[in-house]
Protein backbone atom coordinates (compact mmCIF):
# COMPACT_ATOMS: atom_id res chain seq x y z
CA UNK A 1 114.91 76.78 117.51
CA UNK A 2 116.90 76.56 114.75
CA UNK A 3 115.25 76.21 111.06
CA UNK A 4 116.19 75.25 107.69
CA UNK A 5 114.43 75.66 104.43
CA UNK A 6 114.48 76.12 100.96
CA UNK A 7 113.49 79.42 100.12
CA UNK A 8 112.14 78.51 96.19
CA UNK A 9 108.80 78.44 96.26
CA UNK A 10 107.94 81.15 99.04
CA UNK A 11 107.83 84.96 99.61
CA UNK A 12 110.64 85.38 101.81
CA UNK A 13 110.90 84.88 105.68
CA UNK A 14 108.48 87.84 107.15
CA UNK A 15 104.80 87.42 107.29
CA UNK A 16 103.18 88.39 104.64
CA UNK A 17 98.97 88.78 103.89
CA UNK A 18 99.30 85.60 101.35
CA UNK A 19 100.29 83.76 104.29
CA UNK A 20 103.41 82.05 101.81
CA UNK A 21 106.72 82.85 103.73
CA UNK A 22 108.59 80.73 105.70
CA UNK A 23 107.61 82.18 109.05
CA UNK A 24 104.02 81.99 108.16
CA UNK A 25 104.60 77.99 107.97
CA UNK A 26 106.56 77.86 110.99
CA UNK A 27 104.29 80.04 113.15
CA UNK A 28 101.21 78.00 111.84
CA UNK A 29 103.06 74.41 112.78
CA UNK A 30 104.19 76.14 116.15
CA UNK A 31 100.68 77.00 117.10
CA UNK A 32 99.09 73.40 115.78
CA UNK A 33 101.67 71.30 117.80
CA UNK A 34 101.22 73.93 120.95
CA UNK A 35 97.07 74.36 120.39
CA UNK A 36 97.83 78.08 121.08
CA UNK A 37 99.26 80.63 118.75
CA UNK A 38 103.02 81.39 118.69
CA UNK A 39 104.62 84.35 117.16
CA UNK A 40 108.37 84.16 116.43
CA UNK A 41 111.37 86.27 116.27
CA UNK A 42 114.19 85.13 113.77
CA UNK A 43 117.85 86.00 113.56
CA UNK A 44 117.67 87.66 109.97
CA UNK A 45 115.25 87.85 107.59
CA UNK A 46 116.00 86.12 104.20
CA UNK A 47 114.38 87.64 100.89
CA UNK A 48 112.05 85.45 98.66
CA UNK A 49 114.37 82.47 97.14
CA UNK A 50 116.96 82.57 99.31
CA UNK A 51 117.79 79.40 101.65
CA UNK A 52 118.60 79.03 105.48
CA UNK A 53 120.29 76.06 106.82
CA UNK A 54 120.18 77.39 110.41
CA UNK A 55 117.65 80.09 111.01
CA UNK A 56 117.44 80.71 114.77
CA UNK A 57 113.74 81.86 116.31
CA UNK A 58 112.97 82.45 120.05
CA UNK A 59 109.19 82.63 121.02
CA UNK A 60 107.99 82.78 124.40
CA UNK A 61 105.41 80.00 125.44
CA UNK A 62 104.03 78.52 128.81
CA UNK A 63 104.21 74.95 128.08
CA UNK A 64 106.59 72.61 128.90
CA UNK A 65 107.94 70.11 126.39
CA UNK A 66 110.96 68.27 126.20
CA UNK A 67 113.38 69.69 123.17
CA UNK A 68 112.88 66.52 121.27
CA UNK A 69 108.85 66.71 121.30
CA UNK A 70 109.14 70.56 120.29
CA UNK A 71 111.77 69.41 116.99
CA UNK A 72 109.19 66.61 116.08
CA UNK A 73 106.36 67.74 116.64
CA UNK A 74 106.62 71.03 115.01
CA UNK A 75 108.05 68.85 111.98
CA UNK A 76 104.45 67.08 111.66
CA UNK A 77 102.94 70.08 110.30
CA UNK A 78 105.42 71.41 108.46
CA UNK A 79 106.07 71.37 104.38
CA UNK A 80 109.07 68.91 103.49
CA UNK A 81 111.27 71.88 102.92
CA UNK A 82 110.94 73.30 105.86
CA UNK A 83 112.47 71.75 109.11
CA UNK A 84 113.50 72.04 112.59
CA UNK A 85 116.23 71.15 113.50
CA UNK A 86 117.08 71.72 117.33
CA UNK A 87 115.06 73.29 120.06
CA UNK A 88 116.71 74.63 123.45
CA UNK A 89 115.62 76.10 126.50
CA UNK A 90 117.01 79.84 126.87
CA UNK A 91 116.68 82.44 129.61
CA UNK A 92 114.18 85.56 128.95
CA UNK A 93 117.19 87.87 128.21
CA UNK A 94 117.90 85.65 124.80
CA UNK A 95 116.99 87.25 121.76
CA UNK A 96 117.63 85.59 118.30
CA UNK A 97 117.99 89.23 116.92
CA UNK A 98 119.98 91.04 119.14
CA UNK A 99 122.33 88.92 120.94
CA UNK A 100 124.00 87.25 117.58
CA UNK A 101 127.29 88.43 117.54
CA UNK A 102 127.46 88.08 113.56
CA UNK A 103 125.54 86.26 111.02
CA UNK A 104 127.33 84.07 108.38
CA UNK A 105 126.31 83.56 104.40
CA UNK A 106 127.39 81.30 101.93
CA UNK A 107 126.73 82.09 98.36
CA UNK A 108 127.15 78.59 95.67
CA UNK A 109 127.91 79.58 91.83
CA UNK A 110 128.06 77.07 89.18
CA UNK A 111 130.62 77.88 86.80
CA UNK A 112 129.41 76.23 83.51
CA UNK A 113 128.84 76.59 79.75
CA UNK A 114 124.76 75.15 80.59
CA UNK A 115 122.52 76.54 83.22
CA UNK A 116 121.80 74.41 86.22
CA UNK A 117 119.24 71.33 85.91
CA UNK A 118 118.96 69.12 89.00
CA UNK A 119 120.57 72.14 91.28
CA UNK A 120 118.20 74.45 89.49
CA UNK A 121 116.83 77.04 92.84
CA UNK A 122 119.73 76.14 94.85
CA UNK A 123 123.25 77.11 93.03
CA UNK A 124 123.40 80.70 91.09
CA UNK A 125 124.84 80.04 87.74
CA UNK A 126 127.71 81.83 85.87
CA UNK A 127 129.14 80.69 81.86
CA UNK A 128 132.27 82.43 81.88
CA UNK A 129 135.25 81.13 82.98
CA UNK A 130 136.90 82.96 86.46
CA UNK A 131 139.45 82.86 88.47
CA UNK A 132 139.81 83.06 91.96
CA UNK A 133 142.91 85.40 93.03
CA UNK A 134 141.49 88.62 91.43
CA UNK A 135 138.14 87.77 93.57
CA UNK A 136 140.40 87.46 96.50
CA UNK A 137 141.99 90.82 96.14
CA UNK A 138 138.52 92.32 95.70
CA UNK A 139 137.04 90.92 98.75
CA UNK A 140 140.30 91.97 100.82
CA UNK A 141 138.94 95.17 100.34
CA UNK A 142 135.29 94.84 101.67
CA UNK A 143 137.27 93.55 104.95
CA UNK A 144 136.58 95.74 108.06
CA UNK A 145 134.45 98.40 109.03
CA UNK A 146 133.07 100.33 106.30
CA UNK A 147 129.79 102.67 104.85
CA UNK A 148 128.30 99.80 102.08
CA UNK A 149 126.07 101.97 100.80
CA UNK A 150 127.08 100.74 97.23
CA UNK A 151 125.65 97.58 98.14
CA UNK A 152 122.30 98.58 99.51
CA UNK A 153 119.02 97.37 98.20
CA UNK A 154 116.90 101.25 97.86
CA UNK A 155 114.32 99.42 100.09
CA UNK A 156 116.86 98.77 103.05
CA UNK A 157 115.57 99.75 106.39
CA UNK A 158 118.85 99.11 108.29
CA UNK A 159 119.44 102.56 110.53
CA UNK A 160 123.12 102.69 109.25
CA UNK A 161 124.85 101.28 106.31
CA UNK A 162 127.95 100.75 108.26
CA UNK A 163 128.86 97.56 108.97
CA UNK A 164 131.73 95.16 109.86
CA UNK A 165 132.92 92.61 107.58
CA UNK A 166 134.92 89.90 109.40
CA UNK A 167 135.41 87.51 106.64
CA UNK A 168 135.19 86.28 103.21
CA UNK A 169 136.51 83.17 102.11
CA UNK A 170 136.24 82.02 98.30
CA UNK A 171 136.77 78.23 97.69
CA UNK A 172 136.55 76.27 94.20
CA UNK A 173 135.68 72.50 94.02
CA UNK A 174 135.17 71.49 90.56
CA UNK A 175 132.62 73.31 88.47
CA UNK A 176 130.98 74.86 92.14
CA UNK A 177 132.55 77.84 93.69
CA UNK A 178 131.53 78.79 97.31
CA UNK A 179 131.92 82.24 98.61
CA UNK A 180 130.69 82.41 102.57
CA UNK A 181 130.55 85.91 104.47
CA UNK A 182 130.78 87.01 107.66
CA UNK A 183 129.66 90.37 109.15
CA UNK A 184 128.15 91.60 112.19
CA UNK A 185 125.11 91.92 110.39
CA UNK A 186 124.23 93.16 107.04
CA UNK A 187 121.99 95.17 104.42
CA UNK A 188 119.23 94.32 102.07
CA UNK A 189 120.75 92.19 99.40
CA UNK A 190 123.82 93.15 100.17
CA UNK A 191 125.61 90.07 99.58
CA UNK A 192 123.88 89.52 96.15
CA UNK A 193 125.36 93.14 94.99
CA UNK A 194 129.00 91.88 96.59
CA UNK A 195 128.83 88.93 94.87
CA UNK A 196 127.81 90.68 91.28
CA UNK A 197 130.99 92.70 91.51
CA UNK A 198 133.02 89.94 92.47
CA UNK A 199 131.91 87.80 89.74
CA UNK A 200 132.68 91.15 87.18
CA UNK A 201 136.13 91.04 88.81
CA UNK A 202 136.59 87.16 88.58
CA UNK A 203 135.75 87.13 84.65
CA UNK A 204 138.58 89.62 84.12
CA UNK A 205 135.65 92.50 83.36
CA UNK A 206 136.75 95.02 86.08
CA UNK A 207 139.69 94.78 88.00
CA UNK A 208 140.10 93.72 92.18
CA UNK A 209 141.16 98.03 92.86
CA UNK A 210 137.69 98.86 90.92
CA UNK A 211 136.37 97.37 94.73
CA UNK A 212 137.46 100.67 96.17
CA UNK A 213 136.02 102.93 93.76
CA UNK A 214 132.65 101.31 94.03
CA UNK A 215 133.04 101.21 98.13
CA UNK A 216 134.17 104.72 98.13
CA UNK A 217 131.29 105.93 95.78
CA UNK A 218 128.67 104.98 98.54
CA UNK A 219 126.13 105.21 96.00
CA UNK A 220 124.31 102.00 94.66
CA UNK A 221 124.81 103.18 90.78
CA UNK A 222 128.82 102.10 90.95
CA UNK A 223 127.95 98.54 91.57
CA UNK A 224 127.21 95.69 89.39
CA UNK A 225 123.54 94.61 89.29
CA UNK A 226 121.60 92.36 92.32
CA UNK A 227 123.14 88.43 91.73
CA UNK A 228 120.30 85.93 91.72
CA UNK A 229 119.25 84.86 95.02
CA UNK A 230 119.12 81.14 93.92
CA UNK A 231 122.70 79.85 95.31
CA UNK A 232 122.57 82.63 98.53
CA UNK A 233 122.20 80.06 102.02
CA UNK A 234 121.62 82.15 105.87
CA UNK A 235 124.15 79.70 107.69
CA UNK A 236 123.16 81.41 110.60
CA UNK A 237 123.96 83.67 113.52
CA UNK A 238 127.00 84.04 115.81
CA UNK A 239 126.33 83.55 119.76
CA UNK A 240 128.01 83.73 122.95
CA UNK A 241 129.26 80.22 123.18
CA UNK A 242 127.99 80.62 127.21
CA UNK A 243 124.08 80.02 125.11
CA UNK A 244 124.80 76.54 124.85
CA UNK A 245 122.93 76.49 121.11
CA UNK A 246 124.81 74.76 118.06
CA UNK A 247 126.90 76.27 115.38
CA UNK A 248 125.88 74.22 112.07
CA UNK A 249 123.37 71.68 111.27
CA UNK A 250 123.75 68.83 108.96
CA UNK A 251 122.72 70.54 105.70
CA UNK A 252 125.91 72.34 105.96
CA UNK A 253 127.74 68.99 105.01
CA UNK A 254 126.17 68.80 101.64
CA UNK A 255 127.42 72.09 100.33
CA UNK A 256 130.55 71.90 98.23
């Protein structure tokens, strides 16, 4: 299946004991619409506030619905900001997890003198002015394979903190910038340290080379502090095009 959801208003993705994370909705609409409980494995787990627009679970179940029934049914006993929005039929070796290829984030940042209002939860928020080269030049250098120990939450349980970035693009339209990552996979708010360097870089503060130093430190004091997770969206993970799943839902269209 693949999920969207605003993450405001719950405790992450991962089960937790107050029963308020994503998964714990989806799980508890699964097993209403089946009449039989369903456990689920997701793609990547998103902290508390941030969005997905296309989480991907698998779960293994013995009944036999058509992909439509599964979407709207599962829907009927869901919150309004959680949806499905495809289901497909995959073959036991599928895994959400461990057959992505990458997974793929877009971060949105309001550049403005006054803090968000009808965006408020879903764009982080910045009041000085940037610019976008400088930003460029910095994320050039987080491109390829590399130890981002800098950029590691203290709590990360990855094995490794090496990991591939394949791509960072930084776009401006009007007062909304949007700055969408690639990787084979990544660390505990990872993206949220990346993006409070970046943002140091883009107001002139530091300059693109201080990327290297705080790379090369490996050691989470060189970095800026954690960037809200308000504007941070889980587009989703990478597959074998030979799964057959899609690539994007509609609530990618309505980011700028």
């Amino acid at each position: 299946m693949g999920v969207s959801y605003s993450g405001h208003g719950y405790q992450g993705w991962q089960s937790q004991p107050s029963g308020n994370t994503v998964q714990d909705k989806l799980e508890a609409a699964l097993s209403q619409f089946a009449a039989q409980a369903v456990a689920t494995v997701c793609a990547g787990r998103t902290d508390a506030g941030v969005h997905g627009l296309m989480q991907v679970v698998h779960f293994d179940t013995p009944l036999a619905r058509e992909a439509f029934s599964w979407v709207r049914g599962t829907n009927a006993f869901l919150p309004p900001d959680i949806a499905v929005q495809w289901a497909h039929p995959v073959a036991e070796r599928f895994h959400s997890r461990a057959s992505a290829l990458a997974r793929r984030y877009a971060y949105v940042l309001l550049e403005s003198p006054v803090r968000p209002s009808v965006d408020a939860h879903r764009a982080g928020w910045v009041f000085r002015p940037m610019q976008a080269e400088p930003m460029r030049q910095a994320a050039d250098r987080l491109l390829g394979e590399h130890d981002f120990s800098s950029f590691r939450a203290s709590g990360c349980q990855a094995r490794s903190p090496v990991k591939t970035m394949r791509r960072i693009t930084i776009e401006r339209r009007g007062a909304y910038w949007r700055f969408e990552f690639e990787a084979n996979a990544f660390l505990h708010h990872m993206i949220r340290n990346i993006m409070g360097c970046l943002v140091l870089v883009g107001q002139g503060l530091q300059a693109p080379e201080w990327m290297d130093t705080v790379l090369a430190a490996r050691s989470r004091d060189a970095a800026a502090p954690t960037f809200a997770p308000d504007g941070l969206y889980f587009l989703g993970p990478v597959y074998e095009p030979a799964w057959g799943l899609p690539d994007r839902t509609p609530a990618y269209d309505w980011l700028p």
